[in-house]
Protein backbone atom coordinates (compact mmCIF):
# COMPACT_ATOMS: atom_id res chain seq x y z
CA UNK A 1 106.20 -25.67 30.88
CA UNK A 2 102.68 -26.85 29.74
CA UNK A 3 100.25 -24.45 28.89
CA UNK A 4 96.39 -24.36 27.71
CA UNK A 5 95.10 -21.91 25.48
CA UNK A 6 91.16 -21.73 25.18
CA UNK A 7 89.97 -19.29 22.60
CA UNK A 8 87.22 -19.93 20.08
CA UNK A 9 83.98 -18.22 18.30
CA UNK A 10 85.68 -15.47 16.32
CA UNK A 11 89.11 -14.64 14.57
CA UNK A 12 89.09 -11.75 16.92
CA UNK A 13 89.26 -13.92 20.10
CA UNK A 14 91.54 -16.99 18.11
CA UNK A 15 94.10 -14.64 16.19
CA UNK A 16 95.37 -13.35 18.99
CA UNK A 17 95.95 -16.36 21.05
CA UNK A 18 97.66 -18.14 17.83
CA UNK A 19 100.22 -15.39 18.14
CA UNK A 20 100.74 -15.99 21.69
CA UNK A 21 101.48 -19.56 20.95
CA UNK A 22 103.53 -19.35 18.06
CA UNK A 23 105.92 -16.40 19.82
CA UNK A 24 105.87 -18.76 23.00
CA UNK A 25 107.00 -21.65 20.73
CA UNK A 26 109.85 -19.78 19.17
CA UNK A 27 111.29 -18.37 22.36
CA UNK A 28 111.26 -21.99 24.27
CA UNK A 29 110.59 -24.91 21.65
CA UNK A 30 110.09 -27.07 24.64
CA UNK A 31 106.54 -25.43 25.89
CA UNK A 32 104.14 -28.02 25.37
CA UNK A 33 100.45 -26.14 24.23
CA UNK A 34 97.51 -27.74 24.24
CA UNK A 35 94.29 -25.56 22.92
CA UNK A 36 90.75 -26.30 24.03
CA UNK A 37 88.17 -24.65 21.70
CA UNK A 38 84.41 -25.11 20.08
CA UNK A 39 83.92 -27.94 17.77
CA UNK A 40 82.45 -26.46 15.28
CA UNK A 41 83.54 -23.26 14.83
CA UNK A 42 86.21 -21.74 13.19
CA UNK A 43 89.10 -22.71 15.51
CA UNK A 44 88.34 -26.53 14.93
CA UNK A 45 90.00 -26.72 11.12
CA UNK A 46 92.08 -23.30 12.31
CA UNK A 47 93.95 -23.98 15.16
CA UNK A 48 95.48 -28.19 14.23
CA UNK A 49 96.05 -26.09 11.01
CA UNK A 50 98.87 -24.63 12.54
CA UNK A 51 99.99 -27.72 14.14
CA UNK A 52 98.52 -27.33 17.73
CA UNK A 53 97.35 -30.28 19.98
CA UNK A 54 93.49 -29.27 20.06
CA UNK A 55 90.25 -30.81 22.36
CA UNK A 56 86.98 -29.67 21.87
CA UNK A 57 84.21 -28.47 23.39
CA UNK A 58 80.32 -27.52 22.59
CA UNK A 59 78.86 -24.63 23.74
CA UNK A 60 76.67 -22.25 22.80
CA UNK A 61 75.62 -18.52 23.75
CA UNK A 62 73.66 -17.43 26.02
CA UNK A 63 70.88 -16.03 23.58
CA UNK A 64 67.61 -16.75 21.41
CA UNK A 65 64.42 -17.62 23.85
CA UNK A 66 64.19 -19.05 26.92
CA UNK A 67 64.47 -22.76 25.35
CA UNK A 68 67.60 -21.55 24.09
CA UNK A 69 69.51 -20.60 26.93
CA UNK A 70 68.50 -23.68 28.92
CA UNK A 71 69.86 -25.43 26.31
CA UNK A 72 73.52 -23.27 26.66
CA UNK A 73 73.48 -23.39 30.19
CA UNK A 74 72.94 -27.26 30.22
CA UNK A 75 75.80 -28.02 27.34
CA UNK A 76 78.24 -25.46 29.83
CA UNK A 77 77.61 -27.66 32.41
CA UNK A 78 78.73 -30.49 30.15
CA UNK A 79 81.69 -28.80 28.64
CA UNK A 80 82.69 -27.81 32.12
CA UNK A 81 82.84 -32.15 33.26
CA UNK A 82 84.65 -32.86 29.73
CA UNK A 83 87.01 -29.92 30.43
CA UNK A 84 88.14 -31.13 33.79
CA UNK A 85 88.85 -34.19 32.20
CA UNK A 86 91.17 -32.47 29.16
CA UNK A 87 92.85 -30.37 32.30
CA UNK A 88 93.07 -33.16 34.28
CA UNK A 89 94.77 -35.28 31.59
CA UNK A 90 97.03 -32.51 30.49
CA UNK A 91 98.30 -31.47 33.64
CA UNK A 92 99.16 -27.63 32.45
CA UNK A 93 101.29 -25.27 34.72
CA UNK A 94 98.45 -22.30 33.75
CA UNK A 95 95.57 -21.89 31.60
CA UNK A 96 94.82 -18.76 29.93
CA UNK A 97 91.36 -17.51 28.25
CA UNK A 98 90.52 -15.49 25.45
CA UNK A 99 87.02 -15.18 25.22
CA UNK A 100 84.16 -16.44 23.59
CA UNK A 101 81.68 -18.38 25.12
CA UNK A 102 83.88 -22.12 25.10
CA UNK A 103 86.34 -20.30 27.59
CA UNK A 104 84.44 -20.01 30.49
CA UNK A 105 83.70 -23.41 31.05
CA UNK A 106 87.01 -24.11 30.98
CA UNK A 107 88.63 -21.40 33.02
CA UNK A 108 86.02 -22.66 35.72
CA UNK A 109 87.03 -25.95 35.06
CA UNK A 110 90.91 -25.25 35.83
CA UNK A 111 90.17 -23.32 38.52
CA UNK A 112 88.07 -26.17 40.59
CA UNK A 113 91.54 -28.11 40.02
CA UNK A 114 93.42 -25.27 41.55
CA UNK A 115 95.59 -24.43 38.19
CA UNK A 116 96.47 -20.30 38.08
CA UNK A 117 94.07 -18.76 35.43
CA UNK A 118 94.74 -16.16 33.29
CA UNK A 119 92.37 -13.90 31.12
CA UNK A 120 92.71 -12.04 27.80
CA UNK A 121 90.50 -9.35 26.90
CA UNK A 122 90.78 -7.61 23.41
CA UNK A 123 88.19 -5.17 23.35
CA UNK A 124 87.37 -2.50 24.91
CA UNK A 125 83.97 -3.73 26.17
CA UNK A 126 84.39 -6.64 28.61
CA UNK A 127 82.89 -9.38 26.58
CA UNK A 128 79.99 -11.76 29.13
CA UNK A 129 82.51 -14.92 29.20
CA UNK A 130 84.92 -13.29 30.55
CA UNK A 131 82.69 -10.87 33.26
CA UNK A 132 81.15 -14.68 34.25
CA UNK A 133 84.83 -16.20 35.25
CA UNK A 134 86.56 -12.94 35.71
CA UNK A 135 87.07 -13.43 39.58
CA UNK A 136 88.26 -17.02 39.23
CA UNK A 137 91.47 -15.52 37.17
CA UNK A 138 94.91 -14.90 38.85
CA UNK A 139 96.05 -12.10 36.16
CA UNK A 140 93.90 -10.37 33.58
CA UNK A 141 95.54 -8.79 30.33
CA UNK A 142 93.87 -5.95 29.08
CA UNK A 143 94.39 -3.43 26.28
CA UNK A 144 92.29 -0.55 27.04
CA UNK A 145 91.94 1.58 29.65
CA UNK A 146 88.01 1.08 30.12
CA UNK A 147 88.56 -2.24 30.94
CA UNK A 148 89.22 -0.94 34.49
CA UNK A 149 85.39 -0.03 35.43
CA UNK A 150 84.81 -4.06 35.29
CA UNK A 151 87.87 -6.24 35.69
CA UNK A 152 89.36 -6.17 39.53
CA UNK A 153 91.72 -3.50 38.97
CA UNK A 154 94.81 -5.51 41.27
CA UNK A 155 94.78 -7.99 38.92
CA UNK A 156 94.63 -5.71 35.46
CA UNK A 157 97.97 -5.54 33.37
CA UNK A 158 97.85 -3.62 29.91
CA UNK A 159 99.83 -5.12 28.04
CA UNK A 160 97.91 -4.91 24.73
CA UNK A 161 97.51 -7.74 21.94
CA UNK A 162 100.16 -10.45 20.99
CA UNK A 163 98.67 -9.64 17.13
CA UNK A 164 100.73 -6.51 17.75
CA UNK A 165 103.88 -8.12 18.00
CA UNK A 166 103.73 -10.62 15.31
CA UNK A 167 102.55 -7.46 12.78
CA UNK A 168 105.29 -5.43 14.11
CA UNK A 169 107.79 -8.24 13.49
CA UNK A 170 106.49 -9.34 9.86
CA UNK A 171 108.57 -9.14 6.87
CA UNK A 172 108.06 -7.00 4.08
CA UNK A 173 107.45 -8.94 0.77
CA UNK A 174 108.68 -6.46 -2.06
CA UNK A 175 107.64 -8.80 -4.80
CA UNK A 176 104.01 -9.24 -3.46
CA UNK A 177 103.50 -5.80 -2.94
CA UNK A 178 104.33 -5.19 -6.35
CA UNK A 179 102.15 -8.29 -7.56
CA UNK A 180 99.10 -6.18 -6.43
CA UNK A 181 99.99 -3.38 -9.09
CA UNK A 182 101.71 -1.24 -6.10
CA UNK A 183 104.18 1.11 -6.78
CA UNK A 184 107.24 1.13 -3.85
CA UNK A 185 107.56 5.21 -4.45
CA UNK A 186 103.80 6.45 -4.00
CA UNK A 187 101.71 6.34 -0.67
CA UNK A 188 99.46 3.52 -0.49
CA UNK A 189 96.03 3.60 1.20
CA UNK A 190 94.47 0.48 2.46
CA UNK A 191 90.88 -0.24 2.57
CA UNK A 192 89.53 -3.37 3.90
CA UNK A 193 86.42 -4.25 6.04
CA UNK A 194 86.59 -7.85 6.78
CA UNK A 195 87.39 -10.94 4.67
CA UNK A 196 84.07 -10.57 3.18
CA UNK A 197 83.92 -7.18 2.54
CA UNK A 198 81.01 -4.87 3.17
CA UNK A 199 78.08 -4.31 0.28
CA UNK A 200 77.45 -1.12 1.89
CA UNK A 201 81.00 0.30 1.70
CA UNK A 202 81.28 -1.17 -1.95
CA UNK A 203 78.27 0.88 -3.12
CA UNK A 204 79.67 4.05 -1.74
CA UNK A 205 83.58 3.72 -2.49
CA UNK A 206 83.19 4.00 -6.39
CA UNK A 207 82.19 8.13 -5.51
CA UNK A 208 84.18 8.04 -2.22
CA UNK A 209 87.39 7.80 -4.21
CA UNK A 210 87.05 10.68 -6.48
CA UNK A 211 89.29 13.42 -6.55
CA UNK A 212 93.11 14.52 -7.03
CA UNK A 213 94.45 12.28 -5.15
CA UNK A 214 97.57 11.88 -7.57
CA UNK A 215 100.43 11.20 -4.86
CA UNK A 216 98.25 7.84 -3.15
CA UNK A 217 97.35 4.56 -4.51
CA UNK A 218 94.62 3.04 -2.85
CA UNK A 219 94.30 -1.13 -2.54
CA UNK A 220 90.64 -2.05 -2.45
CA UNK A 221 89.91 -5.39 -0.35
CA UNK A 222 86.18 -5.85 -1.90
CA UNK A 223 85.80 -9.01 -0.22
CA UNK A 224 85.10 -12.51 -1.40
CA UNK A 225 82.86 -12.66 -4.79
CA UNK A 226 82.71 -9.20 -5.04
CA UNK A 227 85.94 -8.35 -7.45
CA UNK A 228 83.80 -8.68 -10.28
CA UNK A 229 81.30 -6.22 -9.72
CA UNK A 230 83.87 -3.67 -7.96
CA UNK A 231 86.31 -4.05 -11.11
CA UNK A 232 85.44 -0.50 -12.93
CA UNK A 233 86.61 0.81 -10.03
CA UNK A 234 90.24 0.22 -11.14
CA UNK A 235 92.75 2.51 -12.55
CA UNK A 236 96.33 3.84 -12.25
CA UNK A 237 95.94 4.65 -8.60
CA UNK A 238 93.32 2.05 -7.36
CA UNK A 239 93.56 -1.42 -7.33
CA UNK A 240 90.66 -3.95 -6.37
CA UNK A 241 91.82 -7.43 -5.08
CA UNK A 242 89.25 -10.32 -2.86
CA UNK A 243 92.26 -10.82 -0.71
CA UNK A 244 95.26 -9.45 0.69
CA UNK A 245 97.80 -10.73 3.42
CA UNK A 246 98.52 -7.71 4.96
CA UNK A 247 101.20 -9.28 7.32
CA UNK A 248 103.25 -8.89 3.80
CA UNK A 249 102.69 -5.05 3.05
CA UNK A 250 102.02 -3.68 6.43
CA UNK A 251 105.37 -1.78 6.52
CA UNK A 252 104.28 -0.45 3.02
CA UNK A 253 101.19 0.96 4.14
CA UNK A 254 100.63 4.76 5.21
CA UNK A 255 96.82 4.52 5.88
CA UNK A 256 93.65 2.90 6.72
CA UNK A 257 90.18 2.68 5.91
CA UNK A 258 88.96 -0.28 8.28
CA UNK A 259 86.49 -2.03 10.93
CA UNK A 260 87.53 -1.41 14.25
CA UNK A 261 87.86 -5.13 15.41
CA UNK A 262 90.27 -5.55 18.16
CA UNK A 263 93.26 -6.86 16.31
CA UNK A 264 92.73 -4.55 13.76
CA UNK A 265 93.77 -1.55 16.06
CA UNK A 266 96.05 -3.58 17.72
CA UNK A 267 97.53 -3.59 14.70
CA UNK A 268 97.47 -0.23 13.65
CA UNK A 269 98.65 1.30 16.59
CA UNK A 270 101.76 -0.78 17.14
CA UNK A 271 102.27 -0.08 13.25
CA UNK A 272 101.68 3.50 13.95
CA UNK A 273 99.05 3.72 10.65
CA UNK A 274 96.58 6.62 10.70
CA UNK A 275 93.48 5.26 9.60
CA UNK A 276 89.21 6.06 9.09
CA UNK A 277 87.43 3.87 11.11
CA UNK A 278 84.11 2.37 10.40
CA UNK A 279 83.26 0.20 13.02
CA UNK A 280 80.60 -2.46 12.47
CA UNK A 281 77.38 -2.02 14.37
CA UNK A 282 76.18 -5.60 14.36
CA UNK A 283 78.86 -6.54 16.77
CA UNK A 284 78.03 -7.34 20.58
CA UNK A 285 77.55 -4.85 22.32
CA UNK A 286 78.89 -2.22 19.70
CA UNK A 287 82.36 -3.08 21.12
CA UNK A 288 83.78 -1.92 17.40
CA UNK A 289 82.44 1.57 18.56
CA UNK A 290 83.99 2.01 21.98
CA UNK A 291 87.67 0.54 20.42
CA UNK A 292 87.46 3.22 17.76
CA UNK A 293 86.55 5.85 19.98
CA UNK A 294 89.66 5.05 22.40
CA UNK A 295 91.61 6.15 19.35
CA UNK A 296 89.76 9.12 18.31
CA UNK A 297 89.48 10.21 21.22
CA UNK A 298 93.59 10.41 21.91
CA UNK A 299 93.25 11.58 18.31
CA UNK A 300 95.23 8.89 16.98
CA UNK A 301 92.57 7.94 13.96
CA UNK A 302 89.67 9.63 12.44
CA UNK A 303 85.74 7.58 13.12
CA UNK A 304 82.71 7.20 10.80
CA UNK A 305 79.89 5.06 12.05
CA UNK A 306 78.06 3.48 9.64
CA UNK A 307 75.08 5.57 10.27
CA UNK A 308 76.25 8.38 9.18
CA UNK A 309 78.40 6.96 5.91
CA UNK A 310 78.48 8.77 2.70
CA UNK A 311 80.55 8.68 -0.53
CA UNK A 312 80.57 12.83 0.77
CA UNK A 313 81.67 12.10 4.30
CA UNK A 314 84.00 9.33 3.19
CA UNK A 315 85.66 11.63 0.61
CA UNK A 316 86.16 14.35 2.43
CA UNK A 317 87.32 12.47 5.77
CA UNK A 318 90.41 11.05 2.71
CA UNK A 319 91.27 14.44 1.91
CA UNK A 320 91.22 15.64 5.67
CA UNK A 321 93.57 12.73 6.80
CA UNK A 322 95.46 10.99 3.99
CA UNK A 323 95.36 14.68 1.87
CA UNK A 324 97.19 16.18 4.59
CA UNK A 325 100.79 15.58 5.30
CA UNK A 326 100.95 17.13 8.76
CA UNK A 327 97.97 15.87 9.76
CA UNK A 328 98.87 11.70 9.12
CA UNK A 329 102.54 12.51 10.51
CA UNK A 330 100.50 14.15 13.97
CA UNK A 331 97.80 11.01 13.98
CA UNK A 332 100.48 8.40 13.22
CA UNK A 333 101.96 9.76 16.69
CA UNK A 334 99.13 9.91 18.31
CA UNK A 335 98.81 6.14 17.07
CA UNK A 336 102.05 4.89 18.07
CA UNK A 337 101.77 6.37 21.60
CA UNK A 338 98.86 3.60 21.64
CA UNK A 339 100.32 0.93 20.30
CA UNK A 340 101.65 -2.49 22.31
CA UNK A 341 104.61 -3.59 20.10
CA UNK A 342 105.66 -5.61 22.85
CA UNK A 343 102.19 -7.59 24.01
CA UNK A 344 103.53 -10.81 23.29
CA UNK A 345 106.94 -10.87 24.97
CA UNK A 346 105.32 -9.07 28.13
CA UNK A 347 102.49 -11.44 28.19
CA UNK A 348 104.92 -14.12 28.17
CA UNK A 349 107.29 -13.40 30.61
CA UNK A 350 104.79 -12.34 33.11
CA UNK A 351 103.20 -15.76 32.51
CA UNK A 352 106.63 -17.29 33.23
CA UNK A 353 107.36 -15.39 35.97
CA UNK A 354 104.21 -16.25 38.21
CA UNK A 355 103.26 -19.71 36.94
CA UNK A 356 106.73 -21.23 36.02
């Protein structure tokens, strides 16, 4: 079978199809997957990185002044000729979309050459590339309920986020986890709010993180050039690192304090980690909102926007959650009820079954 993956812009929209690929690799080694993706963003160093055929594209949003989007619109009509040609060349059984602006060229592109199209959509608010090419798709994979009032509800499966799987499925590294001054027999706390951190929530923490809080350890992700400055902050139970792989510890972690991107919660609920979520208001259309309030709303995590953030409200929202054994055991349910363990294999064979 011959796929195309076409994902690009953010780690939230590449992530997830890298984990589709790499499960679809190791159940048949004989898939041939070729990705199609900007070239130059992220996903152009990313993605051949991980030793994936990959064809490029440039595109651009549709934003800025008028100047600006006839400029988009005319390099999507370009990237829709070069993408035939890619399609053409490649001659894939399906292709299948993640979002970001590169993919809808190319879904329209494989759908003028009659290939089955299939869509991913990881947040809760459908993002514009896909609600542009939405009715050219033969299958859309969703993994929240809102997704209904856009998507064409016949063609709607929720089968979550592959990034659910592959966290679900990672291997805890003892010796790692202990290399970031953890200790195996106390409950660890993980804060982290991007790879570059967040100046706001590194103000605030120092205060946040006061109190008797003797049975947790917290692990501080301050984000890249910051471990300096957030150093005083250390002590027996809190430890401040730039970086962590959290594919190594997740099975060692008992709570949150996060963004609300969407493989974050993918994440988290598959895990089944009750968590404080701070979702990031400079993301389109406040997506990070609406995923965190899916959760809070089921109960299965507690919500701060940044609006209303305080080293008080922080503080107390840690004693309410992670202070309270009953109360993480009843939102760690709540979680798991969410959560998509499965996203990649059901993805997959769904994808086998109608365009094998």
């Amino acid at each position: 079978m011959k796929i195309c993956l076409v994902t690009g812009g953010t780690g939230g929209h590449i992530y997830p199809a890298l984990a589709l690929a790499d499960k679809w690799k190791s159940l048949d080694p004989s898939i041939d997957i070729l990705f199609i993706g900007n070239d130059n963003r992220m996903e152009a160093d990313l993605i051949p990185s991980y030793g994936y055929q990959f064809a490029s594209l440039h595109t651009s949003g549709l934003v800025g002044n008028v100047f600006s989007k006839m400029k988009a619109i005319g390099q999507m009509f370009l990237a829709y000729n070069k993408a035939k040609s890619y399609l053409k060349e490649f001659k894939p059984d399906m292709v299948m979309g993640f979002g970001g602006y590169v993919s809808a060229p190319v879904l329209m592109a494989a759908h003028s050459l009659s290939i089955p199209v299939a869509m991913h959509e990881q947040n809760s608010i459908v993002g514009k590339a896909n609600q542009l090419v939405m009715k050219k798709a033969n299958v859309i994979f969703t993994c929240y309920e809102k997704c209904n009032e856009v998507f064409p509800k016949e063609k709607i499966h929720l089968y979550g986020n592959p990034r659910a799987t592959v966290a679900c499925e990672a291997k805890f590294d003892e010796a790692y986890f202990q290399s970031l001054g953890l200790d195996l027999n106390k409950k660890t706390i993980l804060i982290m709010m991007g790879s570059l951190g967040s100046s706001s929530i590194n103000k605030l923490m120092k205060d946040s993180l006061k109190g008797n809080f003797d049975r947790l350890q917290f692990l501080y992700v301050c984000g890249k050039n910051n471990e300096d400055d957030m150093s005083q902050l250390e002590s027996e139970n809190i430890h401040v690192v730039n970086y962590v792989d959290t594919l190594r510890i997740y099975s060692h972690v008992d709570g949150m304090i996060c963004r609300a991107g969407a493989t974050t919660i993918a994440e988290l609920t598959a895990l089944g980690i009750p968590s404080i979520l701070i979702p990031s208001p400079y993301v389109a259309e406040n997506h990070q909102y609406y995923n965190a309030k899916e959760l809070v709303d089921q109960r299965a995590a507690y919500m701060i926007e940044e609006k209303d953030l305080d080293a008080k409200h922080l503080n107390q929202a840690i004693q309410d959650l992670f202070g309270n054994e009953e109360e993480m055991k009843l939102v760690k349910q709540a979680a798991l009820s969410l959560g998509k363990p499965k996203a990649a294999y059901d993805i997959i064979s769904l994808c086998q079954h109608m365009f094998e």
